[in-house]
PDB file of N, CA and C in Angstrom:
ATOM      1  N   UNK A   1      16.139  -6.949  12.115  1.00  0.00           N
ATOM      2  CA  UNK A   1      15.701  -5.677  11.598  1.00  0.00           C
ATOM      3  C   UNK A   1      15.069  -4.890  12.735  1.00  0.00           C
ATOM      4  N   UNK A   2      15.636  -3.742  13.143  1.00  0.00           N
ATOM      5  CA  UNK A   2      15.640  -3.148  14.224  1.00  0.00           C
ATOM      6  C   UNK A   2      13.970  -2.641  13.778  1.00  0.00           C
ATOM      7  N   UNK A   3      13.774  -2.001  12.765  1.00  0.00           N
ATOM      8  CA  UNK A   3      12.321  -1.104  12.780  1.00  0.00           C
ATOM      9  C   UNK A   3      11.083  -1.518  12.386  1.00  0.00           C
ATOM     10  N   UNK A   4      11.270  -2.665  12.383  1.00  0.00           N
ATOM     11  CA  UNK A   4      10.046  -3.445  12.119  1.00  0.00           C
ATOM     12  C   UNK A   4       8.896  -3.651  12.904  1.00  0.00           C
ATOM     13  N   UNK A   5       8.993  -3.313  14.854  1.00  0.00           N
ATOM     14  CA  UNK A   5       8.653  -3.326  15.575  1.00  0.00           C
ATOM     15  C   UNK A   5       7.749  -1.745  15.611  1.00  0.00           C
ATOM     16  N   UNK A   6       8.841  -0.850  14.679  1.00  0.00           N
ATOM     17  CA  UNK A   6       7.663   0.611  14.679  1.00  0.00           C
ATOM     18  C   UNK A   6       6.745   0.300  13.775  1.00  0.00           C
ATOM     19  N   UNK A   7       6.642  -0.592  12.645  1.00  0.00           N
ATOM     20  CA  UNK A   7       5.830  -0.469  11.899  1.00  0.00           C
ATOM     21  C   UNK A   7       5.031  -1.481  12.281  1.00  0.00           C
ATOM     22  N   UNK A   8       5.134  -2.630  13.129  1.00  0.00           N
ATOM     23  CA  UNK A   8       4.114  -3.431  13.719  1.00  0.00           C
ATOM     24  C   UNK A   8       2.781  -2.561  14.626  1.00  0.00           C
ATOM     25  N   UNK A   9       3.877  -1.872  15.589  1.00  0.00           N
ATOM     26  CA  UNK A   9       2.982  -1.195  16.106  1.00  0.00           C
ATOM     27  C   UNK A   9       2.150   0.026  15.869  1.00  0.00           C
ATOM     28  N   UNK A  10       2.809   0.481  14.523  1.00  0.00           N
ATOM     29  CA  UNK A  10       2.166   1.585  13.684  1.00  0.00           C
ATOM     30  C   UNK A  10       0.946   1.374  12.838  1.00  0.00           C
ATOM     31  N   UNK A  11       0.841   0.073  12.297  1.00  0.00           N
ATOM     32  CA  UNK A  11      -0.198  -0.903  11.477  1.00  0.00           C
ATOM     33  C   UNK A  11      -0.928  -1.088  13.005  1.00  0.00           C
ATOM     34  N   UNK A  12      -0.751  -1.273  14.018  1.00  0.00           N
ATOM     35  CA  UNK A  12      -2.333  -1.508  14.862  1.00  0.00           C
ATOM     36  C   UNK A  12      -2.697  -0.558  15.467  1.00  0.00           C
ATOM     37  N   UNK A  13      -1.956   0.503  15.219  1.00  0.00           N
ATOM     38  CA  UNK A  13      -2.280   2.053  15.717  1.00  0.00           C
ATOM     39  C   UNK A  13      -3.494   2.181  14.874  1.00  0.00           C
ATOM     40  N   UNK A  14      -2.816   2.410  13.153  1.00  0.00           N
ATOM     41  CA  UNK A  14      -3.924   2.358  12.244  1.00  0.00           C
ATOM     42  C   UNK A  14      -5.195   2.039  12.032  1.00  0.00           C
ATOM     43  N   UNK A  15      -4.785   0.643  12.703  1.00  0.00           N
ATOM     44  CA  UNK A  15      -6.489  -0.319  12.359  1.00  0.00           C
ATOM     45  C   UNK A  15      -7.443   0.093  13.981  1.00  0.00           C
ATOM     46  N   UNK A  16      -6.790   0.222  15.388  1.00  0.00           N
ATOM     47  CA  UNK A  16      -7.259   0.976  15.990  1.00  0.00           C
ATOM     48  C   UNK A  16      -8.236   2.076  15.782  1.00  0.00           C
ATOM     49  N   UNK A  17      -7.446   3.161  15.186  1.00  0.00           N
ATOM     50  CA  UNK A  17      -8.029   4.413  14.517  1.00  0.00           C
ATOM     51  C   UNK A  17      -8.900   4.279  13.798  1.00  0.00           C
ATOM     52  N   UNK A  18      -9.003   3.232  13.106  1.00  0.00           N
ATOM     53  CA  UNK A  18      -9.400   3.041  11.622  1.00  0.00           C
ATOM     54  C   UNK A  18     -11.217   2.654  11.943  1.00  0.00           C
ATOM     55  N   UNK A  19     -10.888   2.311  13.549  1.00  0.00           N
ATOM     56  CA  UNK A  19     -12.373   1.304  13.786  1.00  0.00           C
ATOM     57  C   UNK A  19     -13.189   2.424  14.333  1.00  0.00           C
ATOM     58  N   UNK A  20     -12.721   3.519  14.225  1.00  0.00           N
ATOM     59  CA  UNK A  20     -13.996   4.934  14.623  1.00  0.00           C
ATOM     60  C   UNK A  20     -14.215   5.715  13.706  1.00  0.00           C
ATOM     61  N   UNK A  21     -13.582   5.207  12.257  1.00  0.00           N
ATOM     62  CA  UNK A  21     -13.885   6.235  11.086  1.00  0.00           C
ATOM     63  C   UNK A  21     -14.866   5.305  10.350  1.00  0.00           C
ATOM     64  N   UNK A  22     -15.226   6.355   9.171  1.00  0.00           N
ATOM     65  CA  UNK A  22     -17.070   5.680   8.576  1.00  0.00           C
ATOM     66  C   UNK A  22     -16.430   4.295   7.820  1.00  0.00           C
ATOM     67  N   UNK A  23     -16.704   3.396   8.051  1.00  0.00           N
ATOM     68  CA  UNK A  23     -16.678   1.934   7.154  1.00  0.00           C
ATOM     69  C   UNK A  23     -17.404   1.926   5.946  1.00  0.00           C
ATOM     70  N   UNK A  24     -18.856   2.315   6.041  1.00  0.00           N
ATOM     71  CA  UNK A  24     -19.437   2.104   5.091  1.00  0.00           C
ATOM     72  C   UNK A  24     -20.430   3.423   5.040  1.00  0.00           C
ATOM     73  N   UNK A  25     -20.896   3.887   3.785  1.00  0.00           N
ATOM     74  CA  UNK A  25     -21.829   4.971   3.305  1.00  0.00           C
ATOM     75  C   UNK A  25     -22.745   4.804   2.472  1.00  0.00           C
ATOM     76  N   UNK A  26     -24.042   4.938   2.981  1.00  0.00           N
ATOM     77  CA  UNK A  26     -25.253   4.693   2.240  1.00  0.00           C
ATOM     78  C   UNK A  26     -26.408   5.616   2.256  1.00  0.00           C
ATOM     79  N   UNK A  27     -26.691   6.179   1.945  1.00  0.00           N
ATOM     80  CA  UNK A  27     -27.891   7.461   1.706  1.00  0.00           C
ATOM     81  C   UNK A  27     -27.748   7.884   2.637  1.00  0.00           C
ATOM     82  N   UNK A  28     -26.623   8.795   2.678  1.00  0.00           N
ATOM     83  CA  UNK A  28     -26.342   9.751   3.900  1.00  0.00           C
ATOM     84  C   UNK A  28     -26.048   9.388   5.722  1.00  0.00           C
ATOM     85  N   UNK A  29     -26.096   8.228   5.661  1.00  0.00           N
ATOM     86  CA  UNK A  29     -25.736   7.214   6.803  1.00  0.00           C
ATOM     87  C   UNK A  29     -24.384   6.821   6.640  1.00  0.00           C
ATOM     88  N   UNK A  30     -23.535   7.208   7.660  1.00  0.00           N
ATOM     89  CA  UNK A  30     -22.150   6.658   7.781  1.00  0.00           C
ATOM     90  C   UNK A  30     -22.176   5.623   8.920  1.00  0.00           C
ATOM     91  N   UNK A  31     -21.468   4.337   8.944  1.00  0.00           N
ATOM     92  CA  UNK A  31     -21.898   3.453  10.059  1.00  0.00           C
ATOM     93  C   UNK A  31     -19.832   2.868   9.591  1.00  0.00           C
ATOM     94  N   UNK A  32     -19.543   3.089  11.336  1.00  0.00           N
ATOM     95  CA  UNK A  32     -17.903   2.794  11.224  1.00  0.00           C
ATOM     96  C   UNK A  32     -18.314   1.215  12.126  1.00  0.00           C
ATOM     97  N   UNK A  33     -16.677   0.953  12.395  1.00  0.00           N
ATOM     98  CA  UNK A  33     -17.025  -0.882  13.119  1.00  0.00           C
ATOM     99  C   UNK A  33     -17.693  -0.744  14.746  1.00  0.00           C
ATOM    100  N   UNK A  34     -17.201   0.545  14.850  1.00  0.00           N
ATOM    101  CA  UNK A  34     -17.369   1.057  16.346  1.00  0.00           C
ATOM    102  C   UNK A  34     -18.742   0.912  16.564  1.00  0.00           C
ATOM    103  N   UNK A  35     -19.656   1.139  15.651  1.00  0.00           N
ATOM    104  CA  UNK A  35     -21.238   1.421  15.963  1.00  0.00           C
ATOM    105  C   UNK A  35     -22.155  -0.196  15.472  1.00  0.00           C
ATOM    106  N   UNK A  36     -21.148  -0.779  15.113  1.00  0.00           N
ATOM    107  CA  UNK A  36     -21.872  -2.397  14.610  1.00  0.00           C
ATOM    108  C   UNK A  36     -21.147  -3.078  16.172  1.00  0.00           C
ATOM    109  N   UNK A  37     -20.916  -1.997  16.732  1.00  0.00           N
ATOM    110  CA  UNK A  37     -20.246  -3.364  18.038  1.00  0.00           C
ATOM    111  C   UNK A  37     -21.613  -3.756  18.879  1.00  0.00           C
ATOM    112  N   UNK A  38     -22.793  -2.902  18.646  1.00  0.00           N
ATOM    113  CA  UNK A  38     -24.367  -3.198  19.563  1.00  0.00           C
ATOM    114  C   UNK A  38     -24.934  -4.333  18.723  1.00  0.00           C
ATOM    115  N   UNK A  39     -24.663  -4.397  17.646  1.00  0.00           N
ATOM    116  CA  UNK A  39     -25.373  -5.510  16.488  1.00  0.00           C
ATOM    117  C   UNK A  39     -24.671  -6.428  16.134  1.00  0.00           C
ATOM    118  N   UNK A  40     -23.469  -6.627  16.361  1.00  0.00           N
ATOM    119  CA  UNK A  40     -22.708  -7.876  16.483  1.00  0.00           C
ATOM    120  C   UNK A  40     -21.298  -7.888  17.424  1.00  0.00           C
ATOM    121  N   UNK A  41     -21.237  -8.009  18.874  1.00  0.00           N
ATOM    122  CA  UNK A  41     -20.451  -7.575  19.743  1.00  0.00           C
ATOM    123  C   UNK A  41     -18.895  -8.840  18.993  1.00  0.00           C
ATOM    124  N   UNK A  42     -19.414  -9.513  19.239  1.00  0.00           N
ATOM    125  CA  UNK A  42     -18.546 -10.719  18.978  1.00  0.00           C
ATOM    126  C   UNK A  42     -17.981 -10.399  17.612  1.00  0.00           C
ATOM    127  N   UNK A  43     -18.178 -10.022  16.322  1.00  0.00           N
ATOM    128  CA  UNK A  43     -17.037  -9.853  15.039  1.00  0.00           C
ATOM    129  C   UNK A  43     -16.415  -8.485  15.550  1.00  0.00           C
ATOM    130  N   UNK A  44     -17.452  -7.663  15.879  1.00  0.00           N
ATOM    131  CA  UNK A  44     -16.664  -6.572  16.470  1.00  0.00           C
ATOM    132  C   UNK A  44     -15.256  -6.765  17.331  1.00  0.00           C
ATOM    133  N   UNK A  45     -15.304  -7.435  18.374  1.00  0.00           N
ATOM    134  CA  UNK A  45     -14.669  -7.445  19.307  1.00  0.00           C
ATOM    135  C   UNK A  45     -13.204  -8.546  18.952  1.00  0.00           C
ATOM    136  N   UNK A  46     -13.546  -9.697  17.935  1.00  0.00           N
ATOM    137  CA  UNK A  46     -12.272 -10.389  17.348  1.00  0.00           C
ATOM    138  C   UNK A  46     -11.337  -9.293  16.428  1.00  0.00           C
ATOM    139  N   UNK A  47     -12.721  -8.328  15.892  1.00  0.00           N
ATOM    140  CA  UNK A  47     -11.350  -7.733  14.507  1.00  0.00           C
ATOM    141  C   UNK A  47     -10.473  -6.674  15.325  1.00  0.00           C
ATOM    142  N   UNK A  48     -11.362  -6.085  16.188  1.00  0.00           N
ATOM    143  CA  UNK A  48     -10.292  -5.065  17.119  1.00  0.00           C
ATOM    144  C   UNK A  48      -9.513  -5.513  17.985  1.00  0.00           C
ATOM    145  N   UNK A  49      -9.987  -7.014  18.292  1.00  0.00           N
ATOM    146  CA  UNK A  49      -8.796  -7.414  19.188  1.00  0.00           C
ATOM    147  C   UNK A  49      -7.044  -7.436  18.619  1.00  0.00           C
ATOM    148  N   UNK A  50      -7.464  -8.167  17.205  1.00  0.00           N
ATOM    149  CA  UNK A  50      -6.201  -8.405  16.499  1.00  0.00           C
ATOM    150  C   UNK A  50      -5.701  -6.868  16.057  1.00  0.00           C
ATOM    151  N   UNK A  51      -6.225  -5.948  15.910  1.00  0.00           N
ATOM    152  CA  UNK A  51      -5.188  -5.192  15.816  1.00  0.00           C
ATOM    153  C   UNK A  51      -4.909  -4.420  16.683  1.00  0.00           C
ATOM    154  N   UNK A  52      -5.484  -4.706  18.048  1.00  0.00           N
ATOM    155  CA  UNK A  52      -4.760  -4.213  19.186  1.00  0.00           C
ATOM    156  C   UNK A  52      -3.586  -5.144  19.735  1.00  0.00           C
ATOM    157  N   UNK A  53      -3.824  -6.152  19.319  1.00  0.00           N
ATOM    158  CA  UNK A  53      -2.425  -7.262  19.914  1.00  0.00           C
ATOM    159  C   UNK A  53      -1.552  -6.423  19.211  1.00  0.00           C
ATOM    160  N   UNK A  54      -1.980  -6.447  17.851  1.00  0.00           N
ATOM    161  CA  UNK A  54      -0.457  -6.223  16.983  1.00  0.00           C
ATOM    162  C   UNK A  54       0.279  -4.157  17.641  1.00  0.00           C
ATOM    163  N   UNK A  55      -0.905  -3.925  18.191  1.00  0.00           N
ATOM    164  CA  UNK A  55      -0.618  -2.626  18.361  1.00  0.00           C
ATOM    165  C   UNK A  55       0.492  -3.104  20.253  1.00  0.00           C
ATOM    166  N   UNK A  56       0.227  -4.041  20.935  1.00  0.00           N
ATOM    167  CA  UNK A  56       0.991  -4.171  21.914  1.00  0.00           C
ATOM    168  C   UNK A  56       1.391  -4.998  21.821  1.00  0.00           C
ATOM    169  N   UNK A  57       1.857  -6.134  20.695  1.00  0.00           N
ATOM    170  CA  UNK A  57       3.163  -6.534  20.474  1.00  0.00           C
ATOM    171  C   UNK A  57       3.870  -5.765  19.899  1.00  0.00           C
ATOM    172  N   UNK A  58       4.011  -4.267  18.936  1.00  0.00           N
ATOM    173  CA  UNK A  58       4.987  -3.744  18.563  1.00  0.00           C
ATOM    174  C   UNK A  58       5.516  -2.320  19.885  1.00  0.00           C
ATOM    175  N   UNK A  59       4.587  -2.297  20.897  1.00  0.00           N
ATOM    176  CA  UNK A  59       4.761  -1.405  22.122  1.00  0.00           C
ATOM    177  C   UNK A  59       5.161  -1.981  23.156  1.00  0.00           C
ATOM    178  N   UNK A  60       5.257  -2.869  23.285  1.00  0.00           N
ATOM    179  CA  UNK A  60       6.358  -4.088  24.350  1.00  0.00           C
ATOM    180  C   UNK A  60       7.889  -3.946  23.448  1.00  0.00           C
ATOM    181  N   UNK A  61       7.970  -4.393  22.419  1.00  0.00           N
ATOM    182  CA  UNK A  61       9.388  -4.320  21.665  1.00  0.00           C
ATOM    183  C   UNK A  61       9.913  -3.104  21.760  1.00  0.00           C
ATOM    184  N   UNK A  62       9.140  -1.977  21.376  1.00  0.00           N
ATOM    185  CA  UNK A  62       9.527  -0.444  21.578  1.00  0.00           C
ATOM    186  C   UNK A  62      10.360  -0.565  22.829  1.00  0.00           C
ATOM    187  N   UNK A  63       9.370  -0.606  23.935  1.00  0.00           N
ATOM    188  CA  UNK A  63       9.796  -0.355  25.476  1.00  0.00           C
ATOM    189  C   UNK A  63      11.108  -1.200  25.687  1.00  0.00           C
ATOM    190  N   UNK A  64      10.644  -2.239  25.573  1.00  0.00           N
ATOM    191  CA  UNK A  64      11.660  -3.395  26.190  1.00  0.00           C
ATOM    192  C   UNK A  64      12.487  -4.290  25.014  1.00  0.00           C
ATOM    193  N   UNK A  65      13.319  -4.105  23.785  1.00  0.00           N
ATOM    194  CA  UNK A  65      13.791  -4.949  23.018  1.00  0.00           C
ATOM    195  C   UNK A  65      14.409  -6.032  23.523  1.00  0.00           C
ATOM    196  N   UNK A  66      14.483  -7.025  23.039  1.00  0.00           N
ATOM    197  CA  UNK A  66      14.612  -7.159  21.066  1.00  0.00           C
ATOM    198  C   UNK A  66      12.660  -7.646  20.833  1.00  0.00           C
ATOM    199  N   UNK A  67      12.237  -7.629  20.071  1.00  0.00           N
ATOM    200  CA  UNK A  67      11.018  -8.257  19.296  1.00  0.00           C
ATOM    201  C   UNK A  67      11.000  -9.479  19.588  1.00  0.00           C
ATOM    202  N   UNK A  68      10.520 -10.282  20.162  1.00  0.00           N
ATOM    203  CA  UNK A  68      10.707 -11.554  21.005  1.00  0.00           C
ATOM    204  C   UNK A  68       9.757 -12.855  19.450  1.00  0.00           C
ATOM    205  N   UNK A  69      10.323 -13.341  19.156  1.00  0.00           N
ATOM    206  CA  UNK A  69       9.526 -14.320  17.826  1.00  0.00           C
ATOM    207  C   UNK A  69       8.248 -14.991  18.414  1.00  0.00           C
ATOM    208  N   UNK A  70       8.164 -15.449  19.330  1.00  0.00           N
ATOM    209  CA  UNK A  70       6.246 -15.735  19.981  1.00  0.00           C
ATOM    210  C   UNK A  70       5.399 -15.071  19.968  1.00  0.00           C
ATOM    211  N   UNK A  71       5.935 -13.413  20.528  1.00  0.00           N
ATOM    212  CA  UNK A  71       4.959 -12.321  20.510  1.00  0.00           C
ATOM    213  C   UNK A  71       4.739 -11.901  19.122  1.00  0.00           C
ATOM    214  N   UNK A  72       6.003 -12.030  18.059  1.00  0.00           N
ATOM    215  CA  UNK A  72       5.522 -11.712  16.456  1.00  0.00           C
ATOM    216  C   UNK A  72       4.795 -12.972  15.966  1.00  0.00           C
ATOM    217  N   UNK A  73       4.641 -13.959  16.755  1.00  0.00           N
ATOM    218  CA  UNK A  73       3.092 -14.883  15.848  1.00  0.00           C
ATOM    219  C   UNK A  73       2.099 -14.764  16.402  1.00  0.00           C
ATOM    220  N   UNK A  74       2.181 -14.211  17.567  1.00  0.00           N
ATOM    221  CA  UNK A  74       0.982 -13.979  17.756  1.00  0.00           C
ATOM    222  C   UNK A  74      -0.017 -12.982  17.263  1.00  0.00           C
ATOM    223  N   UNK A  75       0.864 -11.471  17.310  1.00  0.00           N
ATOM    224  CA  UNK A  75       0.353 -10.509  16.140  1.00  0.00           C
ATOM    225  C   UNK A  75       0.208 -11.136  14.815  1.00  0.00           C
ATOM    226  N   UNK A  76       1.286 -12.476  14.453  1.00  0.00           N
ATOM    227  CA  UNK A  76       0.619 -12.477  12.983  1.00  0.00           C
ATOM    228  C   UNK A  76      -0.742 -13.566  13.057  1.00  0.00           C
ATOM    229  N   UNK A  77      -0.854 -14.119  14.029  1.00  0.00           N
ATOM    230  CA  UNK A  77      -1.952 -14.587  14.244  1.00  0.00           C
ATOM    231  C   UNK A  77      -3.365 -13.526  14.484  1.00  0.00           C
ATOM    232  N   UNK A  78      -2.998 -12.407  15.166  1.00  0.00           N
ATOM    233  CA  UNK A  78      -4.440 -11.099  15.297  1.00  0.00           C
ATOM    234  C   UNK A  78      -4.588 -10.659  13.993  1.00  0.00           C
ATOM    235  N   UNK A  79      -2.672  -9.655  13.458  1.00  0.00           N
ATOM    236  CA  UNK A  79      -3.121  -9.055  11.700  1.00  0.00           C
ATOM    237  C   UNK A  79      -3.826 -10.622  10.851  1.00  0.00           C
ATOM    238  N   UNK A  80      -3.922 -11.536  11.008  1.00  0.00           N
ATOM    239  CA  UNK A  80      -4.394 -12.594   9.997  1.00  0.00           C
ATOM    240  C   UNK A  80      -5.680 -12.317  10.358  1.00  0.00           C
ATOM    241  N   UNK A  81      -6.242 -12.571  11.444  1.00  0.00           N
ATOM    242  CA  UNK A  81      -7.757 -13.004  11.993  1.00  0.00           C
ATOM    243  C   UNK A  81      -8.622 -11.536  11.369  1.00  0.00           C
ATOM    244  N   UNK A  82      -7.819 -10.152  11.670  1.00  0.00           N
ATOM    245  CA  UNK A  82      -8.195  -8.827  11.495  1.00  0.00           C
ATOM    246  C   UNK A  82      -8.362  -9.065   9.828  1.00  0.00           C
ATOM    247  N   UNK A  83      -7.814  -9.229   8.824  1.00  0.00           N
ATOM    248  CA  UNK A  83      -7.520  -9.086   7.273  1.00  0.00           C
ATOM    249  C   UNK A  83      -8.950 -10.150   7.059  1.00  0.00           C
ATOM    250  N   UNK A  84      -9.287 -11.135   7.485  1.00  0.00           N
ATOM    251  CA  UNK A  84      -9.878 -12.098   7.014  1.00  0.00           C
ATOM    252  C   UNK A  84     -11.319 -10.968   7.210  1.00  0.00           C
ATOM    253  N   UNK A  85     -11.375 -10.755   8.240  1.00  0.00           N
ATOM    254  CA  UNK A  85     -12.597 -10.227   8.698  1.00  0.00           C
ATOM    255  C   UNK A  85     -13.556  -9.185   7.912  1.00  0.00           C
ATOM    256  N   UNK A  86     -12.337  -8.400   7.600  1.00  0.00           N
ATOM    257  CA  UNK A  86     -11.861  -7.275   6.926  1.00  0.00           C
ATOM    258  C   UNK A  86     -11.518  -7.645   5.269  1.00  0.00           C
ATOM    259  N   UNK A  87     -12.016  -8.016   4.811  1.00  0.00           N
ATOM    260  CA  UNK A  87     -11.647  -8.587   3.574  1.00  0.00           C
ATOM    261  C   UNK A  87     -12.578  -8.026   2.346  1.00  0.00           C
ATOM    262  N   UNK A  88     -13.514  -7.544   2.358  1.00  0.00           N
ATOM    263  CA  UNK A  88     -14.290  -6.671   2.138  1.00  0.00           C
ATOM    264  C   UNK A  88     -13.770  -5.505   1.822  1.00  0.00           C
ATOM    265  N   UNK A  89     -12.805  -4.870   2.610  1.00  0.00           N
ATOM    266  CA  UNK A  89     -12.839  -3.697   3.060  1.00  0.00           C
ATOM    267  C   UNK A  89     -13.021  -2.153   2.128  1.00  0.00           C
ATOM    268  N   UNK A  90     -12.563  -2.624   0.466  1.00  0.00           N
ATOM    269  CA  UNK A  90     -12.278  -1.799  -0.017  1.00  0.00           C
ATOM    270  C   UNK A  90     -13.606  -1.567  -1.143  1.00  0.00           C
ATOM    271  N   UNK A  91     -14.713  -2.075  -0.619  1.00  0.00           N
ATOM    272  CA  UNK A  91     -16.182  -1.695  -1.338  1.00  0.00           C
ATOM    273  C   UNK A  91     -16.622  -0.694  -0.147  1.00  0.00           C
ATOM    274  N   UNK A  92     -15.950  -0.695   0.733  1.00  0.00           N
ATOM    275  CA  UNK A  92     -16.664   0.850   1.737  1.00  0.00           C
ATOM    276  C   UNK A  92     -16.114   2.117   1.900  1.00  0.00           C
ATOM    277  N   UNK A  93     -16.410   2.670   2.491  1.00  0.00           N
ATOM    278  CA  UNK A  93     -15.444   4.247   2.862  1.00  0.00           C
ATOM    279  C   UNK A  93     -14.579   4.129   3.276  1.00  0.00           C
ATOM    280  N   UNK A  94     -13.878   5.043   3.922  1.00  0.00           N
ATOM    281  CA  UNK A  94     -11.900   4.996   4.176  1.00  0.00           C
ATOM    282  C   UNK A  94     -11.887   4.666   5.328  1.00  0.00           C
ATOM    283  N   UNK A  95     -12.796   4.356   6.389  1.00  0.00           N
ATOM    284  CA  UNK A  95     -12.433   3.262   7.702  1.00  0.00           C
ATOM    285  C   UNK A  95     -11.954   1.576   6.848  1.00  0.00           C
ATOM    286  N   UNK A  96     -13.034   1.202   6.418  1.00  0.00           N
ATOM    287  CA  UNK A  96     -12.785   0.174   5.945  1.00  0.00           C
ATOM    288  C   UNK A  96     -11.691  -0.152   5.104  1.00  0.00           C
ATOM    289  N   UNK A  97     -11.546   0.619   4.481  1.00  0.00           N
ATOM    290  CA  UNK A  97      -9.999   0.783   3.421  1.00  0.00           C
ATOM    291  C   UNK A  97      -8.859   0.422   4.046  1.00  0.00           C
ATOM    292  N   UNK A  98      -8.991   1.229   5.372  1.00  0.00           N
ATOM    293  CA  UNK A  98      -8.054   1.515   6.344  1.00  0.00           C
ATOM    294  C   UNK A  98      -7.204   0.319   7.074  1.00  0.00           C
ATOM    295  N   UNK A  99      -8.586  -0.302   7.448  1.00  0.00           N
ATOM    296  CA  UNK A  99      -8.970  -1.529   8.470  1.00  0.00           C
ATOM    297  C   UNK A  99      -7.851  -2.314   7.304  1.00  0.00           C
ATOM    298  N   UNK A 100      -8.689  -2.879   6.172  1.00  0.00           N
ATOM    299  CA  UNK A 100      -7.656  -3.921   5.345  1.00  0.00           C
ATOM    300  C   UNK A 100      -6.405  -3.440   5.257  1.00  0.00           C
ATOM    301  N   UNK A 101      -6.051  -2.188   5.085  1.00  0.00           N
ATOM    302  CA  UNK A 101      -4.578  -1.715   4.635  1.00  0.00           C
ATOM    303  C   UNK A 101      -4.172  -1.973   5.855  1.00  0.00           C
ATOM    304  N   UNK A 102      -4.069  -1.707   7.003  1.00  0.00           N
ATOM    305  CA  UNK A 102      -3.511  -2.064   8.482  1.00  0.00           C
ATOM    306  C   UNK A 102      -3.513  -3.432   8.746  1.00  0.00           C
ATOM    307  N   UNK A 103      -4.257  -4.173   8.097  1.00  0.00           N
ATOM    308  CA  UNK A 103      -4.020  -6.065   8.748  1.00  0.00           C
ATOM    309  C   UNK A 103      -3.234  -6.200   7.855  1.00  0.00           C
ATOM    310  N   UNK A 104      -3.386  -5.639   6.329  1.00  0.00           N
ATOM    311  CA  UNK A 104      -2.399  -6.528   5.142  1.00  0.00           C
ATOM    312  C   UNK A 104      -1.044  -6.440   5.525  1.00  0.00           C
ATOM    313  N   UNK A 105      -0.595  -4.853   5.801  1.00  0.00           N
ATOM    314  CA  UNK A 105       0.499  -4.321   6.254  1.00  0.00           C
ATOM    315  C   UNK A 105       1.305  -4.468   7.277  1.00  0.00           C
ATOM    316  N   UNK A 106       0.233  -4.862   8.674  1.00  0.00           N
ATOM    317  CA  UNK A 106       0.618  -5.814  10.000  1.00  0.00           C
ATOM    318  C   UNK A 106       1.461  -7.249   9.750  1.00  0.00           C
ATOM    319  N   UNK A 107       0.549  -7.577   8.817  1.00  0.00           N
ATOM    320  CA  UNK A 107       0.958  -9.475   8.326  1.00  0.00           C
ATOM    321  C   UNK A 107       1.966  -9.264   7.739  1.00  0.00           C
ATOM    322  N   UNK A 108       2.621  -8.873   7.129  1.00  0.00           N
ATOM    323  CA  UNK A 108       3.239  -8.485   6.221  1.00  0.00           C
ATOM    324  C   UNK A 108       4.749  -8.164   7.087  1.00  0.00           C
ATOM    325  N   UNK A 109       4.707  -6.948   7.580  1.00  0.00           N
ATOM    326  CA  UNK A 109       5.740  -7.087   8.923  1.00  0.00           C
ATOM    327  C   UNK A 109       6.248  -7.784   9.189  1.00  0.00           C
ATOM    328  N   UNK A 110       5.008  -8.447   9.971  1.00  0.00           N
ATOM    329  CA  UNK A 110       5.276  -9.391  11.218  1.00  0.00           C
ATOM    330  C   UNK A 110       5.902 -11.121  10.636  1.00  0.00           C
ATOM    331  N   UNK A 111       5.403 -11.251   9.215  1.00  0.00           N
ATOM    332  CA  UNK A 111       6.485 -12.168   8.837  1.00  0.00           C
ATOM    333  C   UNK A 111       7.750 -11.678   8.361  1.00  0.00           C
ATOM    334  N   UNK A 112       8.064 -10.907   7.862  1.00  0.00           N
ATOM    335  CA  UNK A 112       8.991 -10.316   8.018  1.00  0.00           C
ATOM    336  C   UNK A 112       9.945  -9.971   8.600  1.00  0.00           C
ATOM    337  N   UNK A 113       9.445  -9.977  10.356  1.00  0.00           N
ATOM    338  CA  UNK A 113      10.115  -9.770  11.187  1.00  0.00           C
ATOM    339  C   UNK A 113      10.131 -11.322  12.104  1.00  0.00           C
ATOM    340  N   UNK A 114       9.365 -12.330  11.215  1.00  0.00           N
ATOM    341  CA  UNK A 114       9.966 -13.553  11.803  1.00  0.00           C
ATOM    342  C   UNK A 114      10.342 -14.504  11.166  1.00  0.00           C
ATOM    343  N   UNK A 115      10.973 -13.937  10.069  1.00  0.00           N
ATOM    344  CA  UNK A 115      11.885 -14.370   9.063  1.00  0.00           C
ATOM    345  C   UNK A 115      12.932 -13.777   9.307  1.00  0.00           C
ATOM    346  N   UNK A 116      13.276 -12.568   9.772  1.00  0.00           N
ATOM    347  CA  UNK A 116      14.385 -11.784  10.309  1.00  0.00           C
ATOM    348  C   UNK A 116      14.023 -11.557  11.139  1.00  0.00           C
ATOM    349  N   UNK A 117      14.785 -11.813  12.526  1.00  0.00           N
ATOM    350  CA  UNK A 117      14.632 -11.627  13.875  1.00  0.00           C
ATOM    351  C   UNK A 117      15.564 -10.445  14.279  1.00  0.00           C
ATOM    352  N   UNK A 118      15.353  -9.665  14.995  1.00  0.00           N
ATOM    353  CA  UNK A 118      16.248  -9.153  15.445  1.00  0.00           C
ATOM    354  C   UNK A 118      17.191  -9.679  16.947  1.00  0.00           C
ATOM    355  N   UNK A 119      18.710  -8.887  16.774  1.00  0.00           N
ATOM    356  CA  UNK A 119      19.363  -9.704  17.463  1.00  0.00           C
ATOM    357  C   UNK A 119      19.104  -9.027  19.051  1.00  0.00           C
ATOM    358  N   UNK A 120      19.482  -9.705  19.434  1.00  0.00           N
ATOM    359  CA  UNK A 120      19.489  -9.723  20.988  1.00  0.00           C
ATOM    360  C   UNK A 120      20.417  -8.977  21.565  1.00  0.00           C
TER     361      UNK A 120
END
């Protein structure tokens, strides 16, 4: 499946994006993942990692095809680690919404696309 690779890399575009919009809202305080990265560097830094893999495993395939099946477990190894993290997501504002809809949607793909490989 040739386009599976846009939507890999379109789902970590998302969750990218997703980590500078408000996560959560509470008496007029918006706080996105971007601003919890001083108060917990380390969850910060696993959930954005995984959806930046998945964002340059589907931008390596773009550039250079076919979708290589190691590099799609490994994104489904980041969208997994990202969703878990993120699991929450939909008791906060539309970062957080975001965040889960981009790992569910990553994972989702990315087996997808290694259940169907594309050909060479």
């Amino acid at each position: 499946m040739k386009q599976l690779k846009f939507a890999i890399a379109g789902a970590g575009l998302l969750g990218v994006i997703a980590t500078f919009l408000p996560m959560v809202e509470a008496m007029g305080i918006s706080v996105s993942l971007w601003d919890v990265k001083s108060a917990d560097a380390g969850q910060f830094f696993m959930t954005f990692a995984g959806y930046l893999i998945g964002l340059v495993v589907g931008g390596m395939a773009i550039v250079k095809p076919p979708l290589k099946k190691q590099f799609t477990g490994i994104a489904v190894a980041g969208f997994a680690l990202s969703t878990l993290k993120m699991r929450n997501g939909f008791d906060g504002a539309l970062g957080g919404k975001l965040l889960l809809i981009a790992g569910v949607v990553g994972l989702l793909v990315c087996i997808a696309a290694l259940v169907k490989p594309e050909e060479e």
